[in-house]
PDB file of N, CA and C in Angstrom:
ATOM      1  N   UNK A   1     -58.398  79.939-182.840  1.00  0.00           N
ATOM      2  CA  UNK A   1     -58.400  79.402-181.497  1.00  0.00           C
ATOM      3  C   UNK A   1     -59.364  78.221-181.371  1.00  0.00           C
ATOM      4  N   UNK A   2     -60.183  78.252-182.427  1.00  0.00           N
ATOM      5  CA  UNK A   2     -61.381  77.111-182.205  1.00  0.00           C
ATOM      6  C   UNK A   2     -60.787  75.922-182.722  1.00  0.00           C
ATOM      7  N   UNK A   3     -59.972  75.810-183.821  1.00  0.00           N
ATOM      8  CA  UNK A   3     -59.545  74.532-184.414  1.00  0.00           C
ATOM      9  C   UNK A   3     -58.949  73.917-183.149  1.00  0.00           C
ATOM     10  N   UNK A   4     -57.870  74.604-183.058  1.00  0.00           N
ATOM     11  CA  UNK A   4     -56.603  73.683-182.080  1.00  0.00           C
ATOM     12  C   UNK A   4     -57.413  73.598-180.945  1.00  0.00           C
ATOM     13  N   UNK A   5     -58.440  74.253-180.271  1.00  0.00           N
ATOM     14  CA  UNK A   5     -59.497  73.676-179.183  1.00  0.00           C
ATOM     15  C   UNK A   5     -59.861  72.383-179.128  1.00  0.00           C
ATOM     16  N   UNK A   6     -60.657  72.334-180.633  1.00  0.00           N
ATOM     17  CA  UNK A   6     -61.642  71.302-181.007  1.00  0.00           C
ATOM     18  C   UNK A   6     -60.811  70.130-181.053  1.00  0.00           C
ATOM     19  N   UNK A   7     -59.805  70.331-181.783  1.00  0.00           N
ATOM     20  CA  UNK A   7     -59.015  68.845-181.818  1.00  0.00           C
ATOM     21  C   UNK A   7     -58.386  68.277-180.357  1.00  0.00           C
ATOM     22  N   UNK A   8     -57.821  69.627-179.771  1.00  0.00           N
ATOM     23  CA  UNK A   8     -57.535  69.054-178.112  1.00  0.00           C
ATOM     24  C   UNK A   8     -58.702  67.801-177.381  1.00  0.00           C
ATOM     25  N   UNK A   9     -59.990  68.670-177.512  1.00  0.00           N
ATOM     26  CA  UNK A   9     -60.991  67.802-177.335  1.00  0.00           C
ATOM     27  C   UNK A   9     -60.844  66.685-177.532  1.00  0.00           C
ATOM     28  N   UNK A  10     -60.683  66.510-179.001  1.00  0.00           N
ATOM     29  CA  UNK A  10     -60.562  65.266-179.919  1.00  0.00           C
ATOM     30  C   UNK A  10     -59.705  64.050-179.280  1.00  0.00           C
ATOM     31  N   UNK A  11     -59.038  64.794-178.449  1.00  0.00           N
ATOM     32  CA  UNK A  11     -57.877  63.934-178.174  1.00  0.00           C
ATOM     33  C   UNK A  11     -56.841  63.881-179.154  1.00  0.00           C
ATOM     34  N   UNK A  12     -56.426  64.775-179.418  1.00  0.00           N
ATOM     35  CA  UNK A  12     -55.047  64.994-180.112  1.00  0.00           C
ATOM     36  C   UNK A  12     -53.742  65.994-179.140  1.00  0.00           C
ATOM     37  N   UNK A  13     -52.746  66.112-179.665  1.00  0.00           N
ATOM     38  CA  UNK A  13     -51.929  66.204-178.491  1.00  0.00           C
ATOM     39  C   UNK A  13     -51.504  67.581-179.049  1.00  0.00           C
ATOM     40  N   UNK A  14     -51.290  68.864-178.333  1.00  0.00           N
ATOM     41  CA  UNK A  14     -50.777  69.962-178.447  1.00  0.00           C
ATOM     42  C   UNK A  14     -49.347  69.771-179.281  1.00  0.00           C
ATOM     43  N   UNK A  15     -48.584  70.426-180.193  1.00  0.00           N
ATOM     44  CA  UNK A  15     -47.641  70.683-180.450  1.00  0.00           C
ATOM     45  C   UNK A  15     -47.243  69.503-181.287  1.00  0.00           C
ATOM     46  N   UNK A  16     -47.539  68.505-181.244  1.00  0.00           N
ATOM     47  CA  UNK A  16     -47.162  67.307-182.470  1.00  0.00           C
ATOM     48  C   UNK A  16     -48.252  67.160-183.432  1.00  0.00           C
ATOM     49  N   UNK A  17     -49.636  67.142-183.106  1.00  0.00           N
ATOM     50  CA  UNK A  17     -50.878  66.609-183.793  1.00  0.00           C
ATOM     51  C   UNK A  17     -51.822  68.256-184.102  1.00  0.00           C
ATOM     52  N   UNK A  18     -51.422  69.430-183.557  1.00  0.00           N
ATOM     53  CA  UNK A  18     -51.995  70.203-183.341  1.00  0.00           C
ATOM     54  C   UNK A  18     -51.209  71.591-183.377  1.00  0.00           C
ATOM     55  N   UNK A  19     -51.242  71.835-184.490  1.00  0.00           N
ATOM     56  CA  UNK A  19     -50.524  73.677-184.341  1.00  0.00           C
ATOM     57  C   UNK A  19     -51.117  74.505-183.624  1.00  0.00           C
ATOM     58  N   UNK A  20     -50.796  75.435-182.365  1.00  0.00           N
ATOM     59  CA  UNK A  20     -51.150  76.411-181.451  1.00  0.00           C
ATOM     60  C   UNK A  20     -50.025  77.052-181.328  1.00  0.00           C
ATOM     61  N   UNK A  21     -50.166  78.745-181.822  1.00  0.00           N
ATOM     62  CA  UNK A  21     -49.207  79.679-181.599  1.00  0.00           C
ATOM     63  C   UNK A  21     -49.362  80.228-180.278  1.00  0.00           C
ATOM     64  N   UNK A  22     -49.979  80.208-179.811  1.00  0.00           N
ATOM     65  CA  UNK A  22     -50.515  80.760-178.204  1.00  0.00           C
ATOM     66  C   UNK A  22     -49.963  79.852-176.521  1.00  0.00           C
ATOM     67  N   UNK A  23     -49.004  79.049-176.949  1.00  0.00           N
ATOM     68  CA  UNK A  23     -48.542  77.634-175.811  1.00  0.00           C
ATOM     69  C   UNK A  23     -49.454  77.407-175.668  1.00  0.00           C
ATOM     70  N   UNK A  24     -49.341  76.371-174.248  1.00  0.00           N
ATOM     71  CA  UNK A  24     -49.867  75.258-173.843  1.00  0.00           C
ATOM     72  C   UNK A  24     -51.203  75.718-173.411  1.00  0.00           C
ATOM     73  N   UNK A  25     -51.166  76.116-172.113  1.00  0.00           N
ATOM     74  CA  UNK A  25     -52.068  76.494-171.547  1.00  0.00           C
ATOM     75  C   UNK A  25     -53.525  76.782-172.392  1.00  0.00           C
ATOM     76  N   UNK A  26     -53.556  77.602-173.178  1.00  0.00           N
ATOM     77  CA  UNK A  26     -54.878  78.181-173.880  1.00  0.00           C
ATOM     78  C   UNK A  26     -55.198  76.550-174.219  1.00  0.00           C
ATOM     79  N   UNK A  27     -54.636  76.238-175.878  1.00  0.00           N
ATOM     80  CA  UNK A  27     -55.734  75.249-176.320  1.00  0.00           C
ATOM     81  C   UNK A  27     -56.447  74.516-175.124  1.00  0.00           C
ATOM     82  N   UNK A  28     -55.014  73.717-173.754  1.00  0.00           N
ATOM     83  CA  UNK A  28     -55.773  72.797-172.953  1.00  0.00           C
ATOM     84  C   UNK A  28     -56.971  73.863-172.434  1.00  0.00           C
ATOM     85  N   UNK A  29     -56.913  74.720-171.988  1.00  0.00           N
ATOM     86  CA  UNK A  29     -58.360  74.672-170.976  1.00  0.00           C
ATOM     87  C   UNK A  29     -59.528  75.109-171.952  1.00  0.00           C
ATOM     88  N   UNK A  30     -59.179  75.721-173.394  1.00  0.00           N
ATOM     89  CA  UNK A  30     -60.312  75.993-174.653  1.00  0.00           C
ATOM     90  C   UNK A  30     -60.595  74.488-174.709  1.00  0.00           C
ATOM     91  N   UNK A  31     -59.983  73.559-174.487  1.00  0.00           N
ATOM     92  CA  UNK A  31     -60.360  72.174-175.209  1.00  0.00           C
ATOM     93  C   UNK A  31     -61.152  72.027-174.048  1.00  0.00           C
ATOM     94  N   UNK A  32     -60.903  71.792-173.049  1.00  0.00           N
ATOM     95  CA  UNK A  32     -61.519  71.325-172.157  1.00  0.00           C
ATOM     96  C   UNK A  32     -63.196  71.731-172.214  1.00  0.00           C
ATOM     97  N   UNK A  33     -62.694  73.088-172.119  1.00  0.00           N
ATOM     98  CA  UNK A  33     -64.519  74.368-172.409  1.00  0.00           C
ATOM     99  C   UNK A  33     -65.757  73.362-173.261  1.00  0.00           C
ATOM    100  N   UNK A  34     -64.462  72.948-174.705  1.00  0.00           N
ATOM    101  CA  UNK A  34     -65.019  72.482-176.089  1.00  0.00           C
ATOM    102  C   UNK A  34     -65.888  71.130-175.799  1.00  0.00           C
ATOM    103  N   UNK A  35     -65.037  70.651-174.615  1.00  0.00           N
ATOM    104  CA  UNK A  35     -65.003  69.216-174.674  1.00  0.00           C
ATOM    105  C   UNK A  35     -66.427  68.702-173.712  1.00  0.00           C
ATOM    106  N   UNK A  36     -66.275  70.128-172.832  1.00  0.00           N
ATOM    107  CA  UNK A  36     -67.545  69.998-171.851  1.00  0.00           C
ATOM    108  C   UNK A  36     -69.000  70.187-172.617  1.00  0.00           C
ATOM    109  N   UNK A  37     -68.299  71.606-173.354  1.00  0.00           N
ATOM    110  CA  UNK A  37     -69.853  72.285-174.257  1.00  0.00           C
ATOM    111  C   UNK A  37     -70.136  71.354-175.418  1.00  0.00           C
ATOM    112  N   UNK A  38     -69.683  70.279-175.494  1.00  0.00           N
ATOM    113  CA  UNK A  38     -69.827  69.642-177.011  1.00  0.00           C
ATOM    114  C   UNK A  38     -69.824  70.045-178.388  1.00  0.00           C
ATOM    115  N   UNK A  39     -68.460  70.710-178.381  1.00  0.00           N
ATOM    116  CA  UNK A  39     -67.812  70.741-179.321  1.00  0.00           C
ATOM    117  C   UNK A  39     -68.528  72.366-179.861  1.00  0.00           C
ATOM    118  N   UNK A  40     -68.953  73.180-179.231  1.00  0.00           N
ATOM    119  CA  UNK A  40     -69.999  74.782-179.683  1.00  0.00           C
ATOM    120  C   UNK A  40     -68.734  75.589-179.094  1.00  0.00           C
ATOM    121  N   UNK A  41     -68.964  76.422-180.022  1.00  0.00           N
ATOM    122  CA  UNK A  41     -67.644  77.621-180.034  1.00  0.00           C
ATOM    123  C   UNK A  41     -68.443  78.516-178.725  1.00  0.00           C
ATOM    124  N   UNK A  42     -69.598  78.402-178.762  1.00  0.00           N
ATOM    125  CA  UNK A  42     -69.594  79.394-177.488  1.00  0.00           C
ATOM    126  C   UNK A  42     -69.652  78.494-176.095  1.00  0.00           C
ATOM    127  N   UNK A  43     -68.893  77.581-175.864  1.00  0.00           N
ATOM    128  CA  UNK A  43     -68.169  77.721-174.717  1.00  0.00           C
ATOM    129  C   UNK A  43     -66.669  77.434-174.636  1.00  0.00           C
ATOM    130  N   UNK A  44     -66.724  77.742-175.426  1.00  0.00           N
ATOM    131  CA  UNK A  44     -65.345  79.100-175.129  1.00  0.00           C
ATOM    132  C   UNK A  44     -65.537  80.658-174.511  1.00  0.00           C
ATOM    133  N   UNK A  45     -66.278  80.722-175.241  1.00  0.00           N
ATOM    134  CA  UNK A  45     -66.968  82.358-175.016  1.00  0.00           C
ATOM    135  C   UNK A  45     -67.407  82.348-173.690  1.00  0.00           C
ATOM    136  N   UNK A  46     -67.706  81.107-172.880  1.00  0.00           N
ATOM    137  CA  UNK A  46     -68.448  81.179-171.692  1.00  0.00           C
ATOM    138  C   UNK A  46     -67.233  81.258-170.877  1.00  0.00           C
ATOM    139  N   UNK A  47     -66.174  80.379-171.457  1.00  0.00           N
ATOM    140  CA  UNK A  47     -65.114  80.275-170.212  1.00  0.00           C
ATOM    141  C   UNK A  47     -64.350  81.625-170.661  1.00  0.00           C
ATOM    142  N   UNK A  48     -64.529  82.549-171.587  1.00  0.00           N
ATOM    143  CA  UNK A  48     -63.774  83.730-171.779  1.00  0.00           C
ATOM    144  C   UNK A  48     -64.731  84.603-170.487  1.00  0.00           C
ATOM    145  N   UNK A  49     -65.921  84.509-170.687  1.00  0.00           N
ATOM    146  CA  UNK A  49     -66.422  85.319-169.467  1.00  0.00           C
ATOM    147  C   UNK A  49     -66.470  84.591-168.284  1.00  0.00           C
ATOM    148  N   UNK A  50     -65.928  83.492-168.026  1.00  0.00           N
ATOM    149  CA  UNK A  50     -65.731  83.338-166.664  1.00  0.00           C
ATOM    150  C   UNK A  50     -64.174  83.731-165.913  1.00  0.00           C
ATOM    151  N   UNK A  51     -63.238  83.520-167.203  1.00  0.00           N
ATOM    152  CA  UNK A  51     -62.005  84.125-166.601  1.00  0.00           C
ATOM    153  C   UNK A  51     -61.908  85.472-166.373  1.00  0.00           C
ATOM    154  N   UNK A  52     -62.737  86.461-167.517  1.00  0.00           N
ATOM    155  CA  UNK A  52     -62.961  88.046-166.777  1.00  0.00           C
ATOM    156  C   UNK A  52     -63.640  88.065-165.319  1.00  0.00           C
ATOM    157  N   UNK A  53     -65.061  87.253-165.332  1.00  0.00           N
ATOM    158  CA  UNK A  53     -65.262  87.564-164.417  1.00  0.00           C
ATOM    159  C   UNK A  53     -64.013  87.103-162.986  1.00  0.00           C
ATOM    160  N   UNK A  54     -63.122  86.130-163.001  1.00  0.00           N
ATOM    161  CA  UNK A  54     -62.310  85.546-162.083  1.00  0.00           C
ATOM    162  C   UNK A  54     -61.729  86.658-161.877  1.00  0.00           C
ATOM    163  N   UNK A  55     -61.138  87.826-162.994  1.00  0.00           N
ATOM    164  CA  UNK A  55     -60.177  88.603-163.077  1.00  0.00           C
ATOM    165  C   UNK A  55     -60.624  89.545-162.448  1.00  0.00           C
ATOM    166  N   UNK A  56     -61.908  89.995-162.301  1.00  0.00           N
ATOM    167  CA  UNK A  56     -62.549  91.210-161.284  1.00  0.00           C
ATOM    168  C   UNK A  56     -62.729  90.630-159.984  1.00  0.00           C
ATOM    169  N   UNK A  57     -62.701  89.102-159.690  1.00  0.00           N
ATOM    170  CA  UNK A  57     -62.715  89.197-158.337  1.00  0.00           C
ATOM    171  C   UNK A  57     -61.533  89.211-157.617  1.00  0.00           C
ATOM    172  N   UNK A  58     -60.128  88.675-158.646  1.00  0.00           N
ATOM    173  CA  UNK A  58     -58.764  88.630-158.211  1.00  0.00           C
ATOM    174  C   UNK A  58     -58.142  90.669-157.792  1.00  0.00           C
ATOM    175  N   UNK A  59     -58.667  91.064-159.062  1.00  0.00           N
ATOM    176  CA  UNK A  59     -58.473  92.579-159.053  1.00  0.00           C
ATOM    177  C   UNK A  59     -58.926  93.330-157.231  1.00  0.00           C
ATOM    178  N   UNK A  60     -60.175  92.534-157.609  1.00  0.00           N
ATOM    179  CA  UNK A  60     -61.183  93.109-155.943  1.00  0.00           C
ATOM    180  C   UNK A  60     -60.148  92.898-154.681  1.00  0.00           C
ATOM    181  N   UNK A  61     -59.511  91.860-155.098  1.00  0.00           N
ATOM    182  CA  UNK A  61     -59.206  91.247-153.989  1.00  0.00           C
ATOM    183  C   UNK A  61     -57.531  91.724-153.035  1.00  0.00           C
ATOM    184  N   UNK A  62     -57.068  92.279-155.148  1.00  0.00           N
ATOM    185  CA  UNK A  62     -55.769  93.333-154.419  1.00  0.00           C
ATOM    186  C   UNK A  62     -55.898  94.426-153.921  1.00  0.00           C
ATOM    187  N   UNK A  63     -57.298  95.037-154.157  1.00  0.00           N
ATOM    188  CA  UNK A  63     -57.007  96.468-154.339  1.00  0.00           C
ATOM    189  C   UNK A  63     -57.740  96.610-152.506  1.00  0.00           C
ATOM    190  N   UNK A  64     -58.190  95.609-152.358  1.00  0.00           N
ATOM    191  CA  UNK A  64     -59.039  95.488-150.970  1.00  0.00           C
ATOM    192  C   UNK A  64     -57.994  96.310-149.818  1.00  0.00           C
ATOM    193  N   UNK A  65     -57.101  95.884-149.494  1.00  0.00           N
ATOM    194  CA  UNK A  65     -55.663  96.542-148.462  1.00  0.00           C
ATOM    195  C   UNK A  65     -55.962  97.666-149.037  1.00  0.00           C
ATOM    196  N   UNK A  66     -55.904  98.343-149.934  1.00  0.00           N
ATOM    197  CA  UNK A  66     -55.576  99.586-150.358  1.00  0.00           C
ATOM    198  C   UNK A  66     -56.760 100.527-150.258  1.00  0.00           C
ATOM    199  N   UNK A  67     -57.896 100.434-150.399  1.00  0.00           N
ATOM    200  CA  UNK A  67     -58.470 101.590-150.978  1.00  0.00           C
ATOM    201  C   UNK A  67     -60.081 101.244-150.445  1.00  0.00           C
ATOM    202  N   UNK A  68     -60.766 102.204-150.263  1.00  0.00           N
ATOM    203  CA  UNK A  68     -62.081 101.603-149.632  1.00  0.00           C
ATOM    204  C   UNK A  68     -62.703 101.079-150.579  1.00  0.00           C
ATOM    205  N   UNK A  69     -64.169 100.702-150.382  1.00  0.00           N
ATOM    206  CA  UNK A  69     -65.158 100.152-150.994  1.00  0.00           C
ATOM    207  C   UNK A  69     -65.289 101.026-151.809  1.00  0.00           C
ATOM    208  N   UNK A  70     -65.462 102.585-151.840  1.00  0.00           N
ATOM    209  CA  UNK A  70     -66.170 103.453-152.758  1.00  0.00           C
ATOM    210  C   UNK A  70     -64.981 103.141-154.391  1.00  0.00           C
ATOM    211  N   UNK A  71     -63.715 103.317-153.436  1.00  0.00           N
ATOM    212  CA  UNK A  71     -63.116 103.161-154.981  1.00  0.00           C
ATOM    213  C   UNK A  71     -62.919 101.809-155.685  1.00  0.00           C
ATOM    214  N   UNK A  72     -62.897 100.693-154.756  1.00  0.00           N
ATOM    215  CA  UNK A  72     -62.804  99.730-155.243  1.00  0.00           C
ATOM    216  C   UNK A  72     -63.839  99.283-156.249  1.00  0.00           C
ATOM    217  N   UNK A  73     -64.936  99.813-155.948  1.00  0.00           N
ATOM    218  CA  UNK A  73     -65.806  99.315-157.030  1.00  0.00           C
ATOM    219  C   UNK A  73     -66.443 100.145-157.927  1.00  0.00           C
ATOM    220  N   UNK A  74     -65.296 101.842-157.592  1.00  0.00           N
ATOM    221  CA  UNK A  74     -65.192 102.376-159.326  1.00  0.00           C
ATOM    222  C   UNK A  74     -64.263 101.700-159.948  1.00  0.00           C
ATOM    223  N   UNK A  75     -62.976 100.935-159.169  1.00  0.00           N
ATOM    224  CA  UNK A  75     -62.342 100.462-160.311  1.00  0.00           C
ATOM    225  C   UNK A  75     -62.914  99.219-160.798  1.00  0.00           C
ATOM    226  N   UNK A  76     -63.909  98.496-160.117  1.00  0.00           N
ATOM    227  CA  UNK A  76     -64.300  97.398-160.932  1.00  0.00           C
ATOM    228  C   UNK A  76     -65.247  98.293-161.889  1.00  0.00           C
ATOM    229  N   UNK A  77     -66.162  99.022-161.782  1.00  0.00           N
ATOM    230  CA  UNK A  77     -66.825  99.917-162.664  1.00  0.00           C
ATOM    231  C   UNK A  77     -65.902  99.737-164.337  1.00  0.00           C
ATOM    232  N   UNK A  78     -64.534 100.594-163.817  1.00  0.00           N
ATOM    233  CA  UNK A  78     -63.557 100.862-164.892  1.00  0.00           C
ATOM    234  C   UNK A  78     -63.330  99.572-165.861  1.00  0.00           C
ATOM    235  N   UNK A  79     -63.043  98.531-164.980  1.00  0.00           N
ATOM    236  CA  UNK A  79     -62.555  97.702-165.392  1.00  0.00           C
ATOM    237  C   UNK A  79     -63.685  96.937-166.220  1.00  0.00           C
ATOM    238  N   UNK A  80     -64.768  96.579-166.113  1.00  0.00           N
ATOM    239  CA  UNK A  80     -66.090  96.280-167.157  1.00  0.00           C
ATOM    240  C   UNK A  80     -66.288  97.131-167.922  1.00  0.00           C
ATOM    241  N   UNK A  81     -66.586  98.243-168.211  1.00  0.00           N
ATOM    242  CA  UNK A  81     -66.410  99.332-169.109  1.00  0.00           C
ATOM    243  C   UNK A  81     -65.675  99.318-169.997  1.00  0.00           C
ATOM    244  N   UNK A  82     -64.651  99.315-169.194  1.00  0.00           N
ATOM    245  CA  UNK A  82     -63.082  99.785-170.107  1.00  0.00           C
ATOM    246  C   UNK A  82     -62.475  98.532-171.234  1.00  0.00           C
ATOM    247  N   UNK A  83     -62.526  97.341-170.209  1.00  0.00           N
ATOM    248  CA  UNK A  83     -62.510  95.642-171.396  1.00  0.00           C
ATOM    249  C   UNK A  83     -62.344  95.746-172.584  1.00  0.00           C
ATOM    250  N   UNK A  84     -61.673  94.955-172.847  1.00  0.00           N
ATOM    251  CA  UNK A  84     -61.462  95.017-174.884  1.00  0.00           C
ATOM    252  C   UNK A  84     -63.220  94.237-175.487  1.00  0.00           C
ATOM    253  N   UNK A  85     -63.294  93.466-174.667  1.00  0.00           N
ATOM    254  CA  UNK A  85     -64.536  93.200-175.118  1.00  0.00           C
ATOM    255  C   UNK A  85     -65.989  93.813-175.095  1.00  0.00           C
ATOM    256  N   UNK A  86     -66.075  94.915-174.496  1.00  0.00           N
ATOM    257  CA  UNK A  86     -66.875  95.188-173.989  1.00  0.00           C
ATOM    258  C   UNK A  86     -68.558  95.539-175.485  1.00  0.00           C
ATOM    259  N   UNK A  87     -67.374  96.435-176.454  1.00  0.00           N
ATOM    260  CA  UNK A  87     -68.595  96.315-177.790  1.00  0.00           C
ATOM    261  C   UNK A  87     -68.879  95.639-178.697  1.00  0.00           C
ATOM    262  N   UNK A  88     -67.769  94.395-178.406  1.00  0.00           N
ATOM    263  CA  UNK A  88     -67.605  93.376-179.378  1.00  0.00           C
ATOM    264  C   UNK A  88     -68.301  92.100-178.961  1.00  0.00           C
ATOM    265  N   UNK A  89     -68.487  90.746-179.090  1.00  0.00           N
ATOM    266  CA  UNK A  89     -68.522  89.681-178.463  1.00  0.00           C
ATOM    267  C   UNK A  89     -67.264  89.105-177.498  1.00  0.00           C
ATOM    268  N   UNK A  90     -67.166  88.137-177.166  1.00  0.00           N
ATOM    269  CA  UNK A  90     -66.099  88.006-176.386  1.00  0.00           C
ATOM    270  C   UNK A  90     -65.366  86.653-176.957  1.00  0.00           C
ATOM    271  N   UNK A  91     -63.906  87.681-177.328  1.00  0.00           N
ATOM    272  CA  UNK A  91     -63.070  86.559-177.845  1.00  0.00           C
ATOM    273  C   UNK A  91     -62.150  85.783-177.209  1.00  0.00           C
ATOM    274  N   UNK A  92     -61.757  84.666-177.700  1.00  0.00           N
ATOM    275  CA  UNK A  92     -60.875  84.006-176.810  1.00  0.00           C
ATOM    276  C   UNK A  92     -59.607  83.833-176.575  1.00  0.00           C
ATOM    277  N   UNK A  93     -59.513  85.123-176.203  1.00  0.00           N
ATOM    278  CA  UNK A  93     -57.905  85.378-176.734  1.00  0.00           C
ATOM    279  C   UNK A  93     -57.061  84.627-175.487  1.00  0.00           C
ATOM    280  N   UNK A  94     -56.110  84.312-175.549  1.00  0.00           N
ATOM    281  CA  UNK A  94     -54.849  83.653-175.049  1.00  0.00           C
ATOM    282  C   UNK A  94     -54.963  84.849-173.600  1.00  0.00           C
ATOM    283  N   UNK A  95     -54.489  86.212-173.677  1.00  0.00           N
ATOM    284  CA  UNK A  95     -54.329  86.912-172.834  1.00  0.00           C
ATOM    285  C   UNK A  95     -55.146  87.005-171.506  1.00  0.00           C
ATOM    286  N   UNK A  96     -56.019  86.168-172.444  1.00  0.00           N
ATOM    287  CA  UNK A  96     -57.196  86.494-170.587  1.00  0.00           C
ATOM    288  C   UNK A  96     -56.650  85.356-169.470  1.00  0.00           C
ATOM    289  N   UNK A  97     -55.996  84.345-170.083  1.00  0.00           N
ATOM    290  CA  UNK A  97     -55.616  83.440-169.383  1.00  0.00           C
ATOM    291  C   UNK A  97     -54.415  83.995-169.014  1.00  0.00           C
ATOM    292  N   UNK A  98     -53.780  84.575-169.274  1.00  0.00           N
ATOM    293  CA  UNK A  98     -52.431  85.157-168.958  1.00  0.00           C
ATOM    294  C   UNK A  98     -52.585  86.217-167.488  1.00  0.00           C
ATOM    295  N   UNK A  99     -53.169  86.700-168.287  1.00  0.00           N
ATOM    296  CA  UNK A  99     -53.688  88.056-166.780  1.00  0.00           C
ATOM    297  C   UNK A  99     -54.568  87.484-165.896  1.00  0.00           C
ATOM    298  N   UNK A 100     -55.242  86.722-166.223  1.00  0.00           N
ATOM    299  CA  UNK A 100     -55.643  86.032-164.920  1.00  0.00           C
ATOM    300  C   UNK A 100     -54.662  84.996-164.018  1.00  0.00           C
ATOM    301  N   UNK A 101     -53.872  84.559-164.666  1.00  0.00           N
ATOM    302  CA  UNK A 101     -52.991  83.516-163.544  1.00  0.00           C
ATOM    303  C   UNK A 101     -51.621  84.581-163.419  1.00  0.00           C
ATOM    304  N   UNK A 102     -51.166  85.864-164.040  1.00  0.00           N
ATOM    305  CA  UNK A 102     -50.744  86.573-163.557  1.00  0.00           C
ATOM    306  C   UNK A 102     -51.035  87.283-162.113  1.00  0.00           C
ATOM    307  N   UNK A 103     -52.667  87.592-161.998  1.00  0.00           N
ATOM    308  CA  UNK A 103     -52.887  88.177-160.957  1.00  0.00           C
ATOM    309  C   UNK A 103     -52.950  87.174-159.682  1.00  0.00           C
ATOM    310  N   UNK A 104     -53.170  86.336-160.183  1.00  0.00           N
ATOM    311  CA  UNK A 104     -53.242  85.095-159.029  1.00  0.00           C
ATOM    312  C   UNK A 104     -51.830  85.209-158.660  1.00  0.00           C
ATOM    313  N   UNK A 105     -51.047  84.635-159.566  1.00  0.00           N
ATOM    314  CA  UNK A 105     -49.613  84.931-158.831  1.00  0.00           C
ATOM    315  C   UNK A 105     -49.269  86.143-157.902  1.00  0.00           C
ATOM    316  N   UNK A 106     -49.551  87.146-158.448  1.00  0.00           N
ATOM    317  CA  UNK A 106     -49.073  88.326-157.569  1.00  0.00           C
ATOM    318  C   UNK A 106     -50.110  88.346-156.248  1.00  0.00           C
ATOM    319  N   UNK A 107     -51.541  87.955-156.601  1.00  0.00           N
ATOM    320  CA  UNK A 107     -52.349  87.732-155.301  1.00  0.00           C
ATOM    321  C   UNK A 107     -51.405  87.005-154.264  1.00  0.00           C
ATOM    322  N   UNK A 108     -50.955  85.507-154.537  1.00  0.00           N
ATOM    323  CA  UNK A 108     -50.298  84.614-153.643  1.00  0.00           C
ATOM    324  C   UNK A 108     -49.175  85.256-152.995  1.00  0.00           C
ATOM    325  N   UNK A 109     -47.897  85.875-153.816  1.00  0.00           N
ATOM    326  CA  UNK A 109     -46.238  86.637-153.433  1.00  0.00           C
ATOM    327  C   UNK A 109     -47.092  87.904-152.527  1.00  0.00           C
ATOM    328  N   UNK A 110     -48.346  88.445-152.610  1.00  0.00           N
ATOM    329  CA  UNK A 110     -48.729  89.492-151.568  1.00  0.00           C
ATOM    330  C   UNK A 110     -48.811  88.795-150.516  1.00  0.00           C
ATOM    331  N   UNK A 111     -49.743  87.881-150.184  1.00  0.00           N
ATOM    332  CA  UNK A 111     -50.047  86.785-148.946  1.00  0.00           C
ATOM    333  C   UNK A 111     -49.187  86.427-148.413  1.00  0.00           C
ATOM    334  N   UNK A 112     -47.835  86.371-149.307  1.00  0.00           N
ATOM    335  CA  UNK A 112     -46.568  85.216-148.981  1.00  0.00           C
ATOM    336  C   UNK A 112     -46.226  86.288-148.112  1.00  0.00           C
ATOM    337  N   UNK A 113     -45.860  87.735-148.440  1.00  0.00           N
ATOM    338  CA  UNK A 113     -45.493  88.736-147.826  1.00  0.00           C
ATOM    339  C   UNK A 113     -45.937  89.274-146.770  1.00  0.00           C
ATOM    340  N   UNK A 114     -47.285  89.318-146.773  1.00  0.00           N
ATOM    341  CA  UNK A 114     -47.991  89.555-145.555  1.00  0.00           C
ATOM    342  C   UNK A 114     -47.798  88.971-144.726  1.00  0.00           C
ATOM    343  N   UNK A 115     -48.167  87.204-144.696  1.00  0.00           N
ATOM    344  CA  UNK A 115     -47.952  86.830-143.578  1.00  0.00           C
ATOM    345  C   UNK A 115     -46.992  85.467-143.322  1.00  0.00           C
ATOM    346  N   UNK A 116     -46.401  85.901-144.296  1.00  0.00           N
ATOM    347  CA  UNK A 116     -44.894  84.418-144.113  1.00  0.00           C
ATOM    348  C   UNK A 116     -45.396  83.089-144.198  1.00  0.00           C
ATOM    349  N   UNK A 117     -46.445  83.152-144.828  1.00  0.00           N
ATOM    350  CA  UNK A 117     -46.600  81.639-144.791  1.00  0.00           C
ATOM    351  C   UNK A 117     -46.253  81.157-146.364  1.00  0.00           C
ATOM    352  N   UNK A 118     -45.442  80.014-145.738  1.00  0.00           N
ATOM    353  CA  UNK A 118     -45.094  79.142-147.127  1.00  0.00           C
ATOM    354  C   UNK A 118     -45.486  78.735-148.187  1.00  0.00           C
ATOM    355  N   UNK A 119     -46.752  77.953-147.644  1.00  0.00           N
ATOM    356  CA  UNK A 119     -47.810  77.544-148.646  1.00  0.00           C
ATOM    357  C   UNK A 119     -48.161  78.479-150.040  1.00  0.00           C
ATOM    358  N   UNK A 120     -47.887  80.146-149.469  1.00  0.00           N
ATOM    359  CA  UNK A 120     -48.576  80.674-150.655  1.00  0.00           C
ATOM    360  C   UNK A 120     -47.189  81.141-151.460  1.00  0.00           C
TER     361      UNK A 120
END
């Protein structure tokens, strides 16, 4: 995940100049991470823990309609605990970006539902 990052950085172009099995999305925003942190593998690692953390506030944010405070923040409990990363370092896997703009989506089609507005 770090090569095809680093070269994004570089200014090389996904998919012609740059092999990534993971689509689009990952290398651009790993490159971007790369491009900000100057070129250090751990920021990646930083933007891997900023999309978990995004993902516990998106999580917070469905479960809010549903369930009080007490459980809502055993399931954030669960959900830090439970993490694939939790005994390891934090890798940069493709999926965190996935489940995070997954939940966003389903955040927005709830809103859309709730209250008919278009925009979302």
């Amino acid at each position: 995940m770090f090569i095809p990052a680093l070269r994004v950085a570089a200014g090389q172009t996904v998919f012609r100049d740059v092999f990534c099995q993971y689509g689009l999305l990952s290398p651009l925003l790993q490159g971007g991470a790369v491009w900000l942190g100057g070129g250090e593998l751990l920021a990646m690692k930083y933007l891997s823990v900023l999309f978990y953390a995004a993902i516990g506030v998106l999580l917070d944010f469905l479960w809010k309609p549903l369930l009080s405070a007490r459980w809502r923040n055993l399931i954030l409990l669960m959900f830090w605990v439970l993490m694939p990363d939790t005994m390891v370092t934090f890798h940069a896997w493709s999926s965190i970006f996935a489940l995070f703009f997954s939940l966003l989506a389903l955040l927005f089609i709830l809103k859309f539902f709730d209250g008919k507005r278009w925009y979302f």
